[in-house]
Protein backbone atom coordinates (compact mmCIF):
# COMPACT_ATOMS: atom_id res chain seq x y z
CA UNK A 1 -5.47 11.62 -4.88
CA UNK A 2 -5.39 8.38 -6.96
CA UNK A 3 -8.83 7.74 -8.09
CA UNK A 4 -8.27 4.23 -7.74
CA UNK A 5 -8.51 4.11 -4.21
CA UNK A 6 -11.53 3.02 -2.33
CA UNK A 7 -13.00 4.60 0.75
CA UNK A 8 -11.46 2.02 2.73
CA UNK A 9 -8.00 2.77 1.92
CA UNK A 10 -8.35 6.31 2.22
CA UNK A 11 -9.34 5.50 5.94
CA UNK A 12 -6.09 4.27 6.73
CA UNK A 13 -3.48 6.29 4.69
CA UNK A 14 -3.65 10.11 4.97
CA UNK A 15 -5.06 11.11 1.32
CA UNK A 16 -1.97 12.87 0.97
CA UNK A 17 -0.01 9.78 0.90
CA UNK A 18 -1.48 8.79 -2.53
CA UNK A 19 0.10 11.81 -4.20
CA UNK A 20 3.66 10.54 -3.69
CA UNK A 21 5.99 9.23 -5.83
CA UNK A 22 5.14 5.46 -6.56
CA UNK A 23 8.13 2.65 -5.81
CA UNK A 24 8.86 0.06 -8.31
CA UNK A 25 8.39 -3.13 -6.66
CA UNK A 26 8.70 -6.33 -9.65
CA UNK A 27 5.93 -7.92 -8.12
CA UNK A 28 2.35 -8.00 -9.24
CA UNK A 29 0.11 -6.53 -6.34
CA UNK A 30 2.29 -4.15 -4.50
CA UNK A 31 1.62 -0.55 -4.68
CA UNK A 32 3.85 1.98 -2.38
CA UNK A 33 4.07 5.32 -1.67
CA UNK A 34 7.59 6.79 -0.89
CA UNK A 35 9.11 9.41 1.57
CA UNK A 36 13.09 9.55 1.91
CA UNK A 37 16.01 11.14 2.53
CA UNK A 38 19.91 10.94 2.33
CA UNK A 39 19.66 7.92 4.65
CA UNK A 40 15.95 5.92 5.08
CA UNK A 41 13.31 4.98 2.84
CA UNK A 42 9.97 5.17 4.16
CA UNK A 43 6.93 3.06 2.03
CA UNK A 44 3.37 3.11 2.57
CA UNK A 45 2.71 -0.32 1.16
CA UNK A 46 -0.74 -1.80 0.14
CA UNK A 47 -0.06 -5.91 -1.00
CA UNK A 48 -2.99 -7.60 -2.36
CA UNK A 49 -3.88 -11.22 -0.69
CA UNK A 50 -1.52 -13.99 -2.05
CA UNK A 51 1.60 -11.53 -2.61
CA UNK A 52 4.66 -13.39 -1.49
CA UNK A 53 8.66 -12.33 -1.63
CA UNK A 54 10.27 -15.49 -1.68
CA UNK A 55 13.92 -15.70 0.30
CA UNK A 56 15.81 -12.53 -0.04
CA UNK A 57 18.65 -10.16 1.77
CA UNK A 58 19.03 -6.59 2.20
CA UNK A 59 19.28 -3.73 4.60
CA UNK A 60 17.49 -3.41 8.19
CA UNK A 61 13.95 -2.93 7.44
CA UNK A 62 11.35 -2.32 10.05
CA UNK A 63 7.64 -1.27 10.02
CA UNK A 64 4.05 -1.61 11.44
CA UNK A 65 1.11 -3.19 9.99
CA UNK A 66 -1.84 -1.33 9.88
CA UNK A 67 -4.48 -3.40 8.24
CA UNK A 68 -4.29 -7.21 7.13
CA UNK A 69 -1.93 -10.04 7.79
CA UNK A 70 1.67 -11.00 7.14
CA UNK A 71 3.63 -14.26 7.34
CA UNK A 72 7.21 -13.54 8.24
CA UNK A 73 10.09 -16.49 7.90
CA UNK A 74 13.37 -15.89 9.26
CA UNK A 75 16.02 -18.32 10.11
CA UNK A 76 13.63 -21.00 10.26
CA UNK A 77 11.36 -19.18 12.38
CA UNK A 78 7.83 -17.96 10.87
CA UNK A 79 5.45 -15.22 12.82
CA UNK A 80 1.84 -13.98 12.23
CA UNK A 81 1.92 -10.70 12.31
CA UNK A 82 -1.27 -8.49 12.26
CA UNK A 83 -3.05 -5.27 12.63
CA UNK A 84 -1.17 -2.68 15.03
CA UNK A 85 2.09 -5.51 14.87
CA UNK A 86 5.68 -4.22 14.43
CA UNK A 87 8.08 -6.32 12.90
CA UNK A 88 11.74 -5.79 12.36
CA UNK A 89 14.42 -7.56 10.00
CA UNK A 90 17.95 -7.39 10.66
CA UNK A 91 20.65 -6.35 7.74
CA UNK A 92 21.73 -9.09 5.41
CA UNK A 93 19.28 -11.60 7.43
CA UNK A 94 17.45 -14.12 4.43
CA UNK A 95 13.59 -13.81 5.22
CA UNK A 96 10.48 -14.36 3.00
CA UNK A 97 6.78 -13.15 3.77
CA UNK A 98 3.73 -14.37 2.65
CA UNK A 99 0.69 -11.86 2.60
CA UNK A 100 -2.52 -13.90 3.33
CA UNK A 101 -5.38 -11.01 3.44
CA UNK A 102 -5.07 -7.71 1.64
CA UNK A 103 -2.42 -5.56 3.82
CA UNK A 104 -1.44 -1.71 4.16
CA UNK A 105 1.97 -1.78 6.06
CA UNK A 106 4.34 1.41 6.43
CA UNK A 107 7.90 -0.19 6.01
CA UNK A 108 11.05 1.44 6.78
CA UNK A 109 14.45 0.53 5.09
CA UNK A 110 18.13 1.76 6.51
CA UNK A 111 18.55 2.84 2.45
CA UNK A 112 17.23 5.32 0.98
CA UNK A 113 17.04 3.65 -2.49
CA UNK A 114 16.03 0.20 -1.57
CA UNK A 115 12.97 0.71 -3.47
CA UNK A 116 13.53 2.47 -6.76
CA UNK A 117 10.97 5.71 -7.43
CA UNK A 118 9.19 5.78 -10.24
CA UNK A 119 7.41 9.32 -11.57
């Protein structure tokens, strides 16, 4: 397990979840853990407060949120979504998100490599 973590966030992740392998995400304060296979991509994310994705594309995504908040834009249309929330984004649909408290989400993509994996 990742020293790093506090008691906190070994509450809500398994402690096994820490030992696997790392995405690369180019934005500073988001940490994931990855499970895949030949077709999904499944990330345990932790985003600090103030982490935003501004407008971007890509393949259905879904997920829940587990702890924290996240603002979710699409097609005009922006949602709260917090602890125990599912949220879902449609293929090729333009969305941002805004993350307004520190937030552990588990996100799943329809590819497996939507995230690269680090070591």
């Amino acid at each position: 397990m990742d020293s790093a973590q506090t008691p906190i966030e070994n509450d809500l992740f398994p402690a096994d979840v820490f030992s696997l392998p790392k995405v690369e995400v180019p934005v500073i304060g988001v940490t994931g853990y990855c499970m895949k296979n030949h077709e999904k991509q499944l990330v345990f994310f932790i985003m600090d407060e103030g982490v935003s994705f501004p407008d971007h594309t890509h393949c259905t995504q879904q997920g829940t949120i587990i702890s924290g908040e996240m603002i979710l834009e699409i097609n005009g249309q922006t949602e709260l979504y917090q602890d125990g929330d599912d949220y879902f984004v449609p293929e090729g649909v333009s969305h941002r998100t805004n993350f307004t408290k520190r937030t552990f989400l588990i996100d799943l993509s329809d590819a497996p490599d939507r995230y690269p994996v680090g070591e």
